[in-house]
Protein backbone atom coordinates (compact mmCIF):
# COMPACT_ATOMS: atom_id res chain seq x y z
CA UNK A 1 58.60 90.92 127.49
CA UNK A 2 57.13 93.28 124.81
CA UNK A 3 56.31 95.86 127.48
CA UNK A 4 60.49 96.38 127.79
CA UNK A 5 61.18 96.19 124.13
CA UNK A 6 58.90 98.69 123.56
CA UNK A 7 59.85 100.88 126.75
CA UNK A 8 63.37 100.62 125.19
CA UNK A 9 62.33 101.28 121.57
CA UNK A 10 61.05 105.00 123.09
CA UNK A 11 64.18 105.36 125.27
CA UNK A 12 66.60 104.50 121.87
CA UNK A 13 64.57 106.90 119.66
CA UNK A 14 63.95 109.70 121.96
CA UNK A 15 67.69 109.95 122.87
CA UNK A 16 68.26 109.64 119.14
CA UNK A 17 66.15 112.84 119.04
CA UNK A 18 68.58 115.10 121.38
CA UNK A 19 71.57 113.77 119.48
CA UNK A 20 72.23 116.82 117.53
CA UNK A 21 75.02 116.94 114.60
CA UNK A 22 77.90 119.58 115.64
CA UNK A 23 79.26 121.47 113.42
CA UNK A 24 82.60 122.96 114.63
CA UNK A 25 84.26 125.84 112.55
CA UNK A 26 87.79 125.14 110.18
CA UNK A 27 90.95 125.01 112.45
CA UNK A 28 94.02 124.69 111.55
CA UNK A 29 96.85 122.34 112.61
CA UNK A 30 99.27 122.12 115.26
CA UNK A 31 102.37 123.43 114.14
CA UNK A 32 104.69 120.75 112.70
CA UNK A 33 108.15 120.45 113.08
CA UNK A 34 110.09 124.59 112.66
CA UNK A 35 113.11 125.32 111.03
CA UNK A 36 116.05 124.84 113.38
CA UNK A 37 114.49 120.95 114.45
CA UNK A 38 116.63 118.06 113.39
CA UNK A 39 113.68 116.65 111.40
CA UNK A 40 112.46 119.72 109.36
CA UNK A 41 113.96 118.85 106.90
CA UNK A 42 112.96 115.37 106.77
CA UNK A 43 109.50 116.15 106.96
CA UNK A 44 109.70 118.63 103.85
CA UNK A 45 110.64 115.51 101.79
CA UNK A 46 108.14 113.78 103.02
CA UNK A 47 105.39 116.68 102.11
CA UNK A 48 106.79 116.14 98.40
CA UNK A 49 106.78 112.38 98.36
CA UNK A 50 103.68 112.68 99.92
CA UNK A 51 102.07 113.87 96.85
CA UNK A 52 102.96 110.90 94.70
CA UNK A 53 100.47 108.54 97.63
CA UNK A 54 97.57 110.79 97.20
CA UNK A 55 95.54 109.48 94.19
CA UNK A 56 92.68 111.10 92.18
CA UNK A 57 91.37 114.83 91.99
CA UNK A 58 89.81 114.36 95.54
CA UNK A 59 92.97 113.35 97.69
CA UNK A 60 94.97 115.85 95.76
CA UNK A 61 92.39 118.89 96.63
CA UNK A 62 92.61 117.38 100.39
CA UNK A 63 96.45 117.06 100.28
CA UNK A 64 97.15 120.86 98.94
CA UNK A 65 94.73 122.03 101.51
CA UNK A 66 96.37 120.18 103.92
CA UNK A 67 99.85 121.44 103.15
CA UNK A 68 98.64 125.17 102.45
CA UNK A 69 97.18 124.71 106.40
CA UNK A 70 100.54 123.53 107.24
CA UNK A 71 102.25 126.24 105.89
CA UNK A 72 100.78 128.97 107.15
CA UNK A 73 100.69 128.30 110.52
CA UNK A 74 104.48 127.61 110.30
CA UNK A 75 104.08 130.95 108.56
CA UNK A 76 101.95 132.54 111.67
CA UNK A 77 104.26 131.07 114.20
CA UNK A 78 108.09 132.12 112.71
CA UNK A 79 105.90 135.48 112.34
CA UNK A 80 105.33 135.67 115.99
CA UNK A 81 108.84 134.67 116.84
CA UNK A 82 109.80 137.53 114.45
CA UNK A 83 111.38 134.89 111.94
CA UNK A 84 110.61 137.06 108.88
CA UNK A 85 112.53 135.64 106.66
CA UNK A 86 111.71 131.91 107.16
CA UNK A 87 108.27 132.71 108.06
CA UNK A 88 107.89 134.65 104.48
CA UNK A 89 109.49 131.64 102.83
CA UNK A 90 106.40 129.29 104.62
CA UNK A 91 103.88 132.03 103.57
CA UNK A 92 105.10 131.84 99.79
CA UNK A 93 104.82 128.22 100.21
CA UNK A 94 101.50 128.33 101.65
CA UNK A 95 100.45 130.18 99.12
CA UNK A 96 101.53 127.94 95.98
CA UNK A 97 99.58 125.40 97.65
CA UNK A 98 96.45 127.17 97.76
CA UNK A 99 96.85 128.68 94.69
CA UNK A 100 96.41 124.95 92.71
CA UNK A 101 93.27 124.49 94.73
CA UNK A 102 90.90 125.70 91.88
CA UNK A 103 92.82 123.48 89.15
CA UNK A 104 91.90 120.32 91.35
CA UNK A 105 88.40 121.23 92.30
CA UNK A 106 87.87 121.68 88.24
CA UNK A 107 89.24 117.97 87.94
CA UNK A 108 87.06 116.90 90.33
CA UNK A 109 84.40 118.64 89.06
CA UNK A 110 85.93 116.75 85.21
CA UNK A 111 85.45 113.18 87.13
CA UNK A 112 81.42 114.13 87.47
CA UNK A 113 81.80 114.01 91.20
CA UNK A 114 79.88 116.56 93.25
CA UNK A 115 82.55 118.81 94.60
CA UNK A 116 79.53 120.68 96.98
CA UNK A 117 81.93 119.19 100.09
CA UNK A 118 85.55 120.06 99.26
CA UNK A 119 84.30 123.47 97.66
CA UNK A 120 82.67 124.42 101.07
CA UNK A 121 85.60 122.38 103.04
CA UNK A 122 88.16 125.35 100.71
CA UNK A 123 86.25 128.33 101.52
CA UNK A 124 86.31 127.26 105.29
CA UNK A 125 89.17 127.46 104.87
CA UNK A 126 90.11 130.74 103.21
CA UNK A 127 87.79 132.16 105.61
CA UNK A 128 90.34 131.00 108.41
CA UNK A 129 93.12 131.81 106.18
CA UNK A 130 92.14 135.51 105.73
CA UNK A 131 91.44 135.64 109.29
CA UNK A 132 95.05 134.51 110.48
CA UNK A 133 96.49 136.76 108.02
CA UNK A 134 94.45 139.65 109.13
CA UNK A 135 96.39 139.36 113.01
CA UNK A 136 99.36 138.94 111.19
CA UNK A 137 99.20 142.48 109.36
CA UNK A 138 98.57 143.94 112.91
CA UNK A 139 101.68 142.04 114.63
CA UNK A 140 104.34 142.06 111.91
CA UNK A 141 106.32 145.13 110.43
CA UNK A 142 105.60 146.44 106.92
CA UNK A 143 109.06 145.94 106.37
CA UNK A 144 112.04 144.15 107.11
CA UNK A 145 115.99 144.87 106.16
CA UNK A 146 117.54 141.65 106.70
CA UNK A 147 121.10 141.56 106.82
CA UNK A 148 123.07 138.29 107.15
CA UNK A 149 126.42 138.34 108.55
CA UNK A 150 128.63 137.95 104.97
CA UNK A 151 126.05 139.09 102.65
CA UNK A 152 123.62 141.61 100.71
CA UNK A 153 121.01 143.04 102.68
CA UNK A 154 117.69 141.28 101.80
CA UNK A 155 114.42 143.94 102.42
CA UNK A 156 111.82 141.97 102.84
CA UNK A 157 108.02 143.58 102.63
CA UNK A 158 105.74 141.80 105.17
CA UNK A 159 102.30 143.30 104.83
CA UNK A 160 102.53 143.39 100.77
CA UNK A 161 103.89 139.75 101.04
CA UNK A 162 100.59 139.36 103.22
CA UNK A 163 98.24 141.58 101.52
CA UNK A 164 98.97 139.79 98.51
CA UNK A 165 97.97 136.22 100.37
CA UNK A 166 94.64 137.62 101.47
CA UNK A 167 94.23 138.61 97.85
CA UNK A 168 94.92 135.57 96.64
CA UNK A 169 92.57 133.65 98.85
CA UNK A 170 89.73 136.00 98.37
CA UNK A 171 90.24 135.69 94.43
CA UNK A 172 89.77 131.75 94.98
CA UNK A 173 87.23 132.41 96.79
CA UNK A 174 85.49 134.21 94.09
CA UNK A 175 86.02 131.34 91.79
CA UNK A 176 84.55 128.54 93.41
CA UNK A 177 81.23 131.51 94.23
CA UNK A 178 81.28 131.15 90.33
């Protein structure tokens, strides 16, 4: 009987041994429900009442991460579908978002919890950010004239709109390097 316990002892640990950790690189989500869907706008409320059920410095990071994610691929894909309007409205969005990252890891940082996780999890994530917006600079106009049918004329520029997102990424990045 010890024979087999031992036997499967080796067998346990030595397929313990191949099991590796994998480490996969930041995605980003699915796209969620676009403008023009019944519920889009029903889900926007919920992304602001959302806020008030995340709790502490930690879930608030992980929330505004989550919704900067959100908003920039709704931002990528009304980009593609040469929605530049809307899909400069999601940008500007995404880009509050992440811009009250920093503020969060700092309260975090306030609670004397190690914030070695979420400020690695952030710059995975402007990493992926930068690199989305990158493609979109080679796919999208510099400029836009919108016109609407009864109104002013709205020129919209694109690739300062986006330039100005990388920036503002990279600069966050440079604060949590600090």
């Amino acid at each position: 009987m010890r024979k087999y316990s031992i036997y499967f002892a080796f067998l346990f640990f030595s397929l313990f041994a191949l099991v590796r950790p994998v480490f996969a690189d930041y995605t980003l989500p699915y796209p969620s429900y676009m403008p023009g869907n019944k519920l889009y706008k029903v889900s926007r409320i919920f992304d602001v009442i959302e806020n008030y059920w995340h709790f502490g410095a930690i879930a608030q990071t992980k929330y505004h991460l989550q919704l900067s994610d959100k908003y920039l691929v709704e931002a990528k894909t009304l980009f593609e579908y040469k929605q530049y309007l809307l899909g400069s409205d999601a940008l500007a969005r995404s880009d509050m978002q992440f811009s009250s990252l920093p503020a969060h890891i700092n309260a975090v940082s306030k609670e004397g919890v190690d914030t070695l996780l979420l400020r690695t999890t952030i710059k995975d994530a402007a990493a992926k950010h930068v690199e989305v917006l990158q493609g979109l600079l080679d796919t999208t106009p510099e400029t836009f004239n919108w016109t609407p049918e009864k109104t002013k004329a709205t020129l919209l520029n694109i690739h300062a709109q986006i330039q100005s997102a990388i920036d503002l990424r990279n600069s966050v990045l440079n604060t949590l390097n600090n």
